[in-house]
Protein backbone atom coordinates (compact mmCIF):
# COMPACT_ATOMS: atom_id res chain seq x y z
CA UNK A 1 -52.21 -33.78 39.29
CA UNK A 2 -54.16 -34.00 36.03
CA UNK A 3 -56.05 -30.52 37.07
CA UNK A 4 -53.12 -29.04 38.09
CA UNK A 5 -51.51 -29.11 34.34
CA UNK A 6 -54.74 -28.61 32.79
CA UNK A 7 -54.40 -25.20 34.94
CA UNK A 8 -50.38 -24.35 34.07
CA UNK A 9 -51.74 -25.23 30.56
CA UNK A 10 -54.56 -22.95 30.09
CA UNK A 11 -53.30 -20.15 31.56
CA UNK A 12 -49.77 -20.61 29.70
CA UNK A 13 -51.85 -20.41 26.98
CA UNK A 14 -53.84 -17.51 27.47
CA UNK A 15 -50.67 -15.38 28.58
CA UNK A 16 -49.04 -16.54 25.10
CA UNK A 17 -52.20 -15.43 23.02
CA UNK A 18 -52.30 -12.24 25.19
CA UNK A 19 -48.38 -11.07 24.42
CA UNK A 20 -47.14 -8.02 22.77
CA UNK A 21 -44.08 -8.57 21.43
CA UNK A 22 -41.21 -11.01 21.53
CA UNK A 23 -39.52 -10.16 24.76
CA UNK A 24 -42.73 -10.84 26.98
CA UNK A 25 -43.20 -14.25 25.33
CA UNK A 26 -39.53 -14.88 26.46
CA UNK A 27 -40.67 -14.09 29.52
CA UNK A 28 -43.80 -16.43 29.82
CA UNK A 29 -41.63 -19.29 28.47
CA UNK A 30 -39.39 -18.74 31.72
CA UNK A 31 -42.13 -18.51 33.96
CA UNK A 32 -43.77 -21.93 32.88
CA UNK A 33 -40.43 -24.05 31.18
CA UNK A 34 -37.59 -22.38 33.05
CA UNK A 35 -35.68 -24.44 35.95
CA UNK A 36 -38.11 -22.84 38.12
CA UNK A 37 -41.07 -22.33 36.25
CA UNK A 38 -44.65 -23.94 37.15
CA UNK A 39 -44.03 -26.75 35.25
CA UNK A 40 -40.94 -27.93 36.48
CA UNK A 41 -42.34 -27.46 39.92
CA UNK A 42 -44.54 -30.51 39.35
CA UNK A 43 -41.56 -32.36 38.09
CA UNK A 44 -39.66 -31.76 41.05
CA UNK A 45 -42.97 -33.18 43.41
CA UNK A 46 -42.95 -36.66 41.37
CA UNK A 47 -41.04 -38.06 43.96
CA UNK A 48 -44.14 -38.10 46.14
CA UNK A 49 -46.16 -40.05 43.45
CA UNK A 50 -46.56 -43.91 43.62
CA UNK A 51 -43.75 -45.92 41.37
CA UNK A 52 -46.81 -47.23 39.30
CA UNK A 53 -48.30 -43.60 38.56
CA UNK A 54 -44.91 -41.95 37.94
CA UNK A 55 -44.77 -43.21 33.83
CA UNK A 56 -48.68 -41.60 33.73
CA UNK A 57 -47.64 -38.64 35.14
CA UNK A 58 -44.47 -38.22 32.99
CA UNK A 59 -46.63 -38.64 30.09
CA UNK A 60 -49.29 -36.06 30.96
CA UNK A 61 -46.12 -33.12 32.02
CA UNK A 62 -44.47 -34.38 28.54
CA UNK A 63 -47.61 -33.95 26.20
CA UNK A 64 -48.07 -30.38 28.41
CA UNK A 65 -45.10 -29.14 28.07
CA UNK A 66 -45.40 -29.70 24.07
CA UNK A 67 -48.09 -27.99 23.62
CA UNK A 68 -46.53 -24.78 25.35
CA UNK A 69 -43.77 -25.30 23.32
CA UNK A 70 -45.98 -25.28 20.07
CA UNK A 71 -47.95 -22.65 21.64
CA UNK A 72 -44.84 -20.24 21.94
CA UNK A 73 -43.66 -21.21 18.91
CA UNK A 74 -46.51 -20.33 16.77
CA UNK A 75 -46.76 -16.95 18.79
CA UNK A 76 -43.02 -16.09 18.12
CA UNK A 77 -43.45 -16.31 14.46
CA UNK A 78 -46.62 -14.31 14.50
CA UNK A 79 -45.05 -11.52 16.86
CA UNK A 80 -41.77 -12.13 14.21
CA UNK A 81 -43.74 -11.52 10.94
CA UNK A 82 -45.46 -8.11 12.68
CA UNK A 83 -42.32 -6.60 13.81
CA UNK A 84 -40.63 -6.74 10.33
CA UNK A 85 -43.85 -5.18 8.75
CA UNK A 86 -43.20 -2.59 11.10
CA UNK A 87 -40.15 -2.22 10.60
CA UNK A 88 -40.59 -2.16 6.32
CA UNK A 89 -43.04 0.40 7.07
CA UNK A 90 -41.17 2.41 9.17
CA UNK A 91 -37.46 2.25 7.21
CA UNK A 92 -39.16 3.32 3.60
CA UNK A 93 -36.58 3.31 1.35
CA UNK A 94 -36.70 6.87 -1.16
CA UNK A 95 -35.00 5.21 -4.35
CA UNK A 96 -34.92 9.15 -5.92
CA UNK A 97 -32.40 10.40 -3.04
CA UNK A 98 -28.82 10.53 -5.11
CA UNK A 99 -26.53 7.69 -3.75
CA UNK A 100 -23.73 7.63 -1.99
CA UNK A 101 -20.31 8.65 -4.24
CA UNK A 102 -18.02 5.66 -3.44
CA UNK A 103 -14.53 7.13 -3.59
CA UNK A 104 -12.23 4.71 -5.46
CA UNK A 105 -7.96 5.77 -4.77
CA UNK A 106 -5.64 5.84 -7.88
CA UNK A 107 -2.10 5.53 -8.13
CA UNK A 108 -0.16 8.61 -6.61
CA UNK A 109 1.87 10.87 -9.35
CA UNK A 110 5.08 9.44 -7.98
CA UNK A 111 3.95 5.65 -8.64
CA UNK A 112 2.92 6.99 -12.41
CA UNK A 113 6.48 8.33 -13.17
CA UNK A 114 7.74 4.86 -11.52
CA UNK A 115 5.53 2.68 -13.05
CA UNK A 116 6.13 4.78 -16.54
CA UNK A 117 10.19 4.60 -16.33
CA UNK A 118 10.24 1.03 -15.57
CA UNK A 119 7.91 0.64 -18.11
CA UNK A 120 10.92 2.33 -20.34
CA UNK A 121 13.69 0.25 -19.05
CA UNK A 122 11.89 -3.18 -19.27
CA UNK A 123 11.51 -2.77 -22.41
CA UNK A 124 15.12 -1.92 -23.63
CA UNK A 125 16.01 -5.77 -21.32
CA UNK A 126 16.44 -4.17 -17.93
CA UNK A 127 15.70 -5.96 -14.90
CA UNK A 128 14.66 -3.70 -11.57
CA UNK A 129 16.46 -4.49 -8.29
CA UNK A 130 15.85 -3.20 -4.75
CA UNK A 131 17.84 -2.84 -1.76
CA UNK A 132 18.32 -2.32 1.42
CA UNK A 133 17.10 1.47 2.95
CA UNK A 134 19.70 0.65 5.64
CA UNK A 135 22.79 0.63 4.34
CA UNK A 136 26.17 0.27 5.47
CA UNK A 137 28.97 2.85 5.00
CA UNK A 138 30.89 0.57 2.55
CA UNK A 139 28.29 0.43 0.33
CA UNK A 140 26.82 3.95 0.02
CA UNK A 141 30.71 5.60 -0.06
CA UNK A 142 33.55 3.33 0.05
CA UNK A 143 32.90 1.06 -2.83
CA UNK A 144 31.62 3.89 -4.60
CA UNK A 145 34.73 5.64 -4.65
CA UNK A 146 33.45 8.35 -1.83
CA UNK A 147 36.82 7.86 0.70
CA UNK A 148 36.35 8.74 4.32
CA UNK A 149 37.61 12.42 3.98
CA UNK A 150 34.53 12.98 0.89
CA UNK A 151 32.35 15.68 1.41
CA UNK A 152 29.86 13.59 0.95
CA UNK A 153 30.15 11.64 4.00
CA UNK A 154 29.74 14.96 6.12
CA UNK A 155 27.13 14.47 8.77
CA UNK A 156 25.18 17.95 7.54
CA UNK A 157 24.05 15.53 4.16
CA UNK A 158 24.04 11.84 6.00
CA UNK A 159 21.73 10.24 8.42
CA UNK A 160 24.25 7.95 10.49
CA UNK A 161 23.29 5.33 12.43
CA UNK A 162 26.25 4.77 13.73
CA UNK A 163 29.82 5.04 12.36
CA UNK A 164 29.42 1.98 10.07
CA UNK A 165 25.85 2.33 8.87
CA UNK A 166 23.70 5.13 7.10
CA UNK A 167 20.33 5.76 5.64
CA UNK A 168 21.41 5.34 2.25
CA UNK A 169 21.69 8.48 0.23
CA UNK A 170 21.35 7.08 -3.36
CA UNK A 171 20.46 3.62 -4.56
CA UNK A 172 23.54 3.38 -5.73
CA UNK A 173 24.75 0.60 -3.14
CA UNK A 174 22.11 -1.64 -4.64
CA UNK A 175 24.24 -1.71 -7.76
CA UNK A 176 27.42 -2.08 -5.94
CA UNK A 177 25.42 -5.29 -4.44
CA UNK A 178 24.89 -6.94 -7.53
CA UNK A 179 28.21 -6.53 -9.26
CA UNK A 180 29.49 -8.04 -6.18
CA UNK A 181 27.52 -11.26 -7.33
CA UNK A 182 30.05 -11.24 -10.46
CA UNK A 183 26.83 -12.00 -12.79
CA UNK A 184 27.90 -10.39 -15.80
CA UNK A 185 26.58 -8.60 -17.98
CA UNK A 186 24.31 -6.38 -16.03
CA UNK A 187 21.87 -4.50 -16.90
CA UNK A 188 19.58 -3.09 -14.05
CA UNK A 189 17.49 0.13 -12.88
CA UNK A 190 17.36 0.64 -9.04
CA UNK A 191 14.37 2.28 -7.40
CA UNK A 192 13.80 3.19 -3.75
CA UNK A 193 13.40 5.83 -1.46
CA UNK A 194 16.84 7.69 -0.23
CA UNK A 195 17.37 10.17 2.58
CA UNK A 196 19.43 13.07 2.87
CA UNK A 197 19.52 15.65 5.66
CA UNK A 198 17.82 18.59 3.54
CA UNK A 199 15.09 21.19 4.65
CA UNK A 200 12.46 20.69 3.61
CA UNK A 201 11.45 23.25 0.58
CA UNK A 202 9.67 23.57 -2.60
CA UNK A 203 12.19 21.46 -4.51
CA UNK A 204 14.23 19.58 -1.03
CA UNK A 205 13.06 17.14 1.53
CA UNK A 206 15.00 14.29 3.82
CA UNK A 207 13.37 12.17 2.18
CA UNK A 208 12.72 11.03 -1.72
CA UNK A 209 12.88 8.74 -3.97
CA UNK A 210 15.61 7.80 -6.76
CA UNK A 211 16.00 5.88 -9.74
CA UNK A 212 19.53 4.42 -11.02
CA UNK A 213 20.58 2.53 -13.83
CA UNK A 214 24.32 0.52 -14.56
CA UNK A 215 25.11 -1.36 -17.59
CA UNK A 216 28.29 -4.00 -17.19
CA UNK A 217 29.69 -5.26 -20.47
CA UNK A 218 32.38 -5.83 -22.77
CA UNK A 219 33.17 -2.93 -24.99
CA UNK A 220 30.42 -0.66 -23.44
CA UNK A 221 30.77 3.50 -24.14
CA UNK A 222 29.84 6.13 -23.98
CA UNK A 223 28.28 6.04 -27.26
CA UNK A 224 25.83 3.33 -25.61
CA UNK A 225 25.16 5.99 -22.55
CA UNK A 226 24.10 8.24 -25.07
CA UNK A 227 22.05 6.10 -27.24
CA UNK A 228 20.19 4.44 -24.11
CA UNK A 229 19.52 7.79 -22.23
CA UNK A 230 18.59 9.83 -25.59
CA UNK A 231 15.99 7.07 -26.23
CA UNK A 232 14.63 6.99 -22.74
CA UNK A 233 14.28 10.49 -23.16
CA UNK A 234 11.95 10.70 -25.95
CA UNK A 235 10.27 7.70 -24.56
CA UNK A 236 9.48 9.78 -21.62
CA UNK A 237 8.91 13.28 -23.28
CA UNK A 238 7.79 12.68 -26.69
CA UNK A 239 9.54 11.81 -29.86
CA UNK A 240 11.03 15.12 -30.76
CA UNK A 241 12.68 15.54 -27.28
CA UNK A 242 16.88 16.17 -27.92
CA UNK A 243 19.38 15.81 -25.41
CA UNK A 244 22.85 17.55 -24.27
CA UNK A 245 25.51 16.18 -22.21
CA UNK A 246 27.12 18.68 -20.35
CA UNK A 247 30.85 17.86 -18.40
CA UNK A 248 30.42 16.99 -14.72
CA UNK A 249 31.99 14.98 -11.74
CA UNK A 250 30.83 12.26 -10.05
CA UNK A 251 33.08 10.20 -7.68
CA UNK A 252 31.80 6.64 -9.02
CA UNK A 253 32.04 7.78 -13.14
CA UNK A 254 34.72 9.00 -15.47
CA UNK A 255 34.33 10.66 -17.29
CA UNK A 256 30.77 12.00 -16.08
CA UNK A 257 27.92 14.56 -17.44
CA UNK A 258 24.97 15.80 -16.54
CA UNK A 259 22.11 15.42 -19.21
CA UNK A 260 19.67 17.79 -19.98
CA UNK A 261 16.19 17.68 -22.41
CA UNK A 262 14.66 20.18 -24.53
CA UNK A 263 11.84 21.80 -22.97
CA UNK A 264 8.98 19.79 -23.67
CA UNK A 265 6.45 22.61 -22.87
CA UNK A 266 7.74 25.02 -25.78
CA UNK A 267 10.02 22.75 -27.83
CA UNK A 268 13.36 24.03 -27.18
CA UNK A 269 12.01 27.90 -27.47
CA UNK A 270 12.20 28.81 -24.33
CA UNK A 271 9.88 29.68 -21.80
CA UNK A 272 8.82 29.79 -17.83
CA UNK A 273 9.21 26.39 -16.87
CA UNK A 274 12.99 25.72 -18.91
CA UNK A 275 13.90 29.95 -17.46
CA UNK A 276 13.65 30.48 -21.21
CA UNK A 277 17.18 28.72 -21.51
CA UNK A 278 15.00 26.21 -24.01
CA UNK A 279 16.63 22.85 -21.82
CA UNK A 280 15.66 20.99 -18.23
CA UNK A 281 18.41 19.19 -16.74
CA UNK A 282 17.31 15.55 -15.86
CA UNK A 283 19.76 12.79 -14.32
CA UNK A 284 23.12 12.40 -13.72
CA UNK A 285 25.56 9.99 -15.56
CA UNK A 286 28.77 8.75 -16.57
CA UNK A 287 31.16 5.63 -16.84
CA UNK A 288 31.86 3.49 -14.68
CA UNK A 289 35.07 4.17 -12.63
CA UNK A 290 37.49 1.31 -12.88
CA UNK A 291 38.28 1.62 -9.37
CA UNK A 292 34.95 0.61 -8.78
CA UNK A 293 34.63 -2.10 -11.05
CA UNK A 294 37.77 -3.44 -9.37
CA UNK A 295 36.36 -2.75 -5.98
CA UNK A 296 32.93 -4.70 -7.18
CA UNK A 297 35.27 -7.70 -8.24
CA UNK A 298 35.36 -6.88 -12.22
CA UNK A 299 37.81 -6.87 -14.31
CA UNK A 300 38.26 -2.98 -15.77
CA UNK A 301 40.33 -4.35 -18.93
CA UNK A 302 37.99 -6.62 -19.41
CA UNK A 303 34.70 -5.00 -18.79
CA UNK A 304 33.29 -1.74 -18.93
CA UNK A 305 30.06 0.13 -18.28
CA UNK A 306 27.59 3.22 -17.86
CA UNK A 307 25.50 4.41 -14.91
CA UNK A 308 23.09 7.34 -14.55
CA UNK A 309 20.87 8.56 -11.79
CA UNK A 310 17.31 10.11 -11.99
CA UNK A 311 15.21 11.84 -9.18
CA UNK A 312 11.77 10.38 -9.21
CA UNK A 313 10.24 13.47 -7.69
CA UNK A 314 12.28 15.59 -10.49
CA UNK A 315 10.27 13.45 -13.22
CA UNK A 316 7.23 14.09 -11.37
CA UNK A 317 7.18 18.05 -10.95
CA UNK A 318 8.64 18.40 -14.85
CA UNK A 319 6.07 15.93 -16.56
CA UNK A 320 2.55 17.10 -14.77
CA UNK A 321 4.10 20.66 -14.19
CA UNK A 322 4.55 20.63 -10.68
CA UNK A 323 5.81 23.81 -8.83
CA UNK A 324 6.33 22.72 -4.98
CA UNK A 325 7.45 19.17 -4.18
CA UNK A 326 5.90 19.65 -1.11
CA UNK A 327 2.01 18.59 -2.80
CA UNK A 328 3.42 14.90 -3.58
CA UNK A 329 3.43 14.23 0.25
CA UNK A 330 1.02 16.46 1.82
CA UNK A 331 -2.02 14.18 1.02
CA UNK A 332 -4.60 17.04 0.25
CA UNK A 333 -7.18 15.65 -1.98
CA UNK A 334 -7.50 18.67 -4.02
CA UNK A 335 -4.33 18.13 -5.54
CA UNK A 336 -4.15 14.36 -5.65
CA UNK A 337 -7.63 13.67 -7.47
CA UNK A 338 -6.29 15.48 -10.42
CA UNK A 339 -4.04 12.53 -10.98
């Protein structure tokens, strides 16, 4: 028994020494320490030894298989060590190659002109409130003052859902929402994206994005409206910008206007981008109807108030001079690195 391990030992040993690489000394380790390898064979024929010899013999496989074990061990490391040299050697690093550009996003133009009117409104003690994309009809017409037989409610303009909800078409109903909570005064700006059923063009698409504003107080006018939006203006467009209310209608205000700025490319002089008319028209406004302060739960001899409206993607195209709406949602990179 004594030779026969002396034998599974030296030649373990000299098939270690003798191994290439890491996968053949796997393989020896099988062939001598695996369930059926050599050495295990002799532990399965202990059963044939004498009771008194069997502790001997246990000791003698033991101390044999160790020094495989250390054998393998120190071989692995060896065969370890070479392959990574090789592998250094091989994978030479060239530290004058230029590296790799690592393309870091930015904020899109539309988040700017967001970020820059909230900005605005913060400031002057406004507080921004979302709602809803999915609205129901009550909200986006009826307590706005749009009845049934309104225009607006035609299907060619409205996603419907159904007969009692819509794809809101103006954040509008988000202010309806919170005058409903009879937390007075208000004053709030209303972000989000709105849909309408447009084709899609240069300056029209289904979808886009809003911005609305409503002040609820006592003794608000329309000298406030004017004050508030004048000063957002030049916020906006620069200190010298001038406004203009021009007479409008709007279901939800009376009396209502549309506001226009002086063309901040030439100053009012007139050029391509105002159609040398020297003005850009900008947002919608007006005061709040009483109807729908009464609607909303407020008191119209008590309180009044002003709202206005502002396309996102307007602000957008007019500040970075931007002819096609189109560019802020096509994703081409050309366009949006310059941003």
């Amino acid at each position: 028994m004594k030779d026969r391990l002396q034998k599974i030992r030296e030649e373990a040993i000299q098939k270690i020494q003798s191994s290439e690489n890491l996968d053949k000394l796997n393989e020896i380790k099988v062939s001598v320490l695996g369930k059926k390898g050599a050495l295990t064979e002799v532990l399965k024929g202990m059963k044939g030894i004498a009771a008194e010899e069997r502790p001997k013999v246990g000791q003698m496989v033991n101390d044999t298989r160790t020094a495989i074990e250390e054998k393998i061990e120190e071989m692995r490391a060896r065969l370890a060590a070479a392959a990574r040299e090789a592998q250094l050697q091989a994978e030479v690093i060239d530290v004058t190659l230029p590296a790799k550009k690592n393309h870091v996003g930015h904020r899109h133009p539309n988040t700017i002109a967001l970020d820059e009117l909230e900005r605005i409104f913060i400031g002057m003690g406004y507080e921004v409130v979302e709602g809803p994309e999915v609205e129901y009809d009550y909200y986006n017409f009826e307590a706005l003052n749009i009845p049934a037989n309104h225009p607006a409610k035609d299907e060619q303009d409205t996603f419907y859902i159904n007969d009692k909800i819509v794809l809101r078409t103006q954040t509008s109903p988000v202010q309806v929402r919170v005058m409903e909570q009879g937390k007075l005064p208000i004053r709030m700006i209303a972000p989000g994206r709105v849909f309408r059923s447009d084709e899609v063009d240069a300056t029209h698409s289904p979808s886009f994005h809003q911005v609305e504003g409503l002040v609820i107080d006592k003794n608000i006018t329309f000298a406030d409206l004017k004050g508030t939006l004048a000063e957002f203006a030049k916020e906006l467009f620069g200190e010298e910008t001038k406004v203009k209310f021009r007479p409008h209608h709007f279901p939800f205000t009376e009396p209502s206007a549309e506001m226009d700025v002086t063309c901040f490319k030439c100053g009012g002089k007139g050029c391509r981008m105002c159609k040398n008319s020297g003005w850009i028209e900008i947002l919608g406004c007006g005061m709040v109807h009483p109807r729908v302060l009464k609607m909303s739960g407020i008191n119209p001899e008590e309180y009044s108030g002003f709202a206005f409206g502002v396309g996102l993607e307007r602000i957008a195209l007019l500040k970075y001079e931007i002819d096609d709406m189109r560019l802020l949602y096509e994703n081409d990179m050309r366009f949006l690195k310059q941003f």
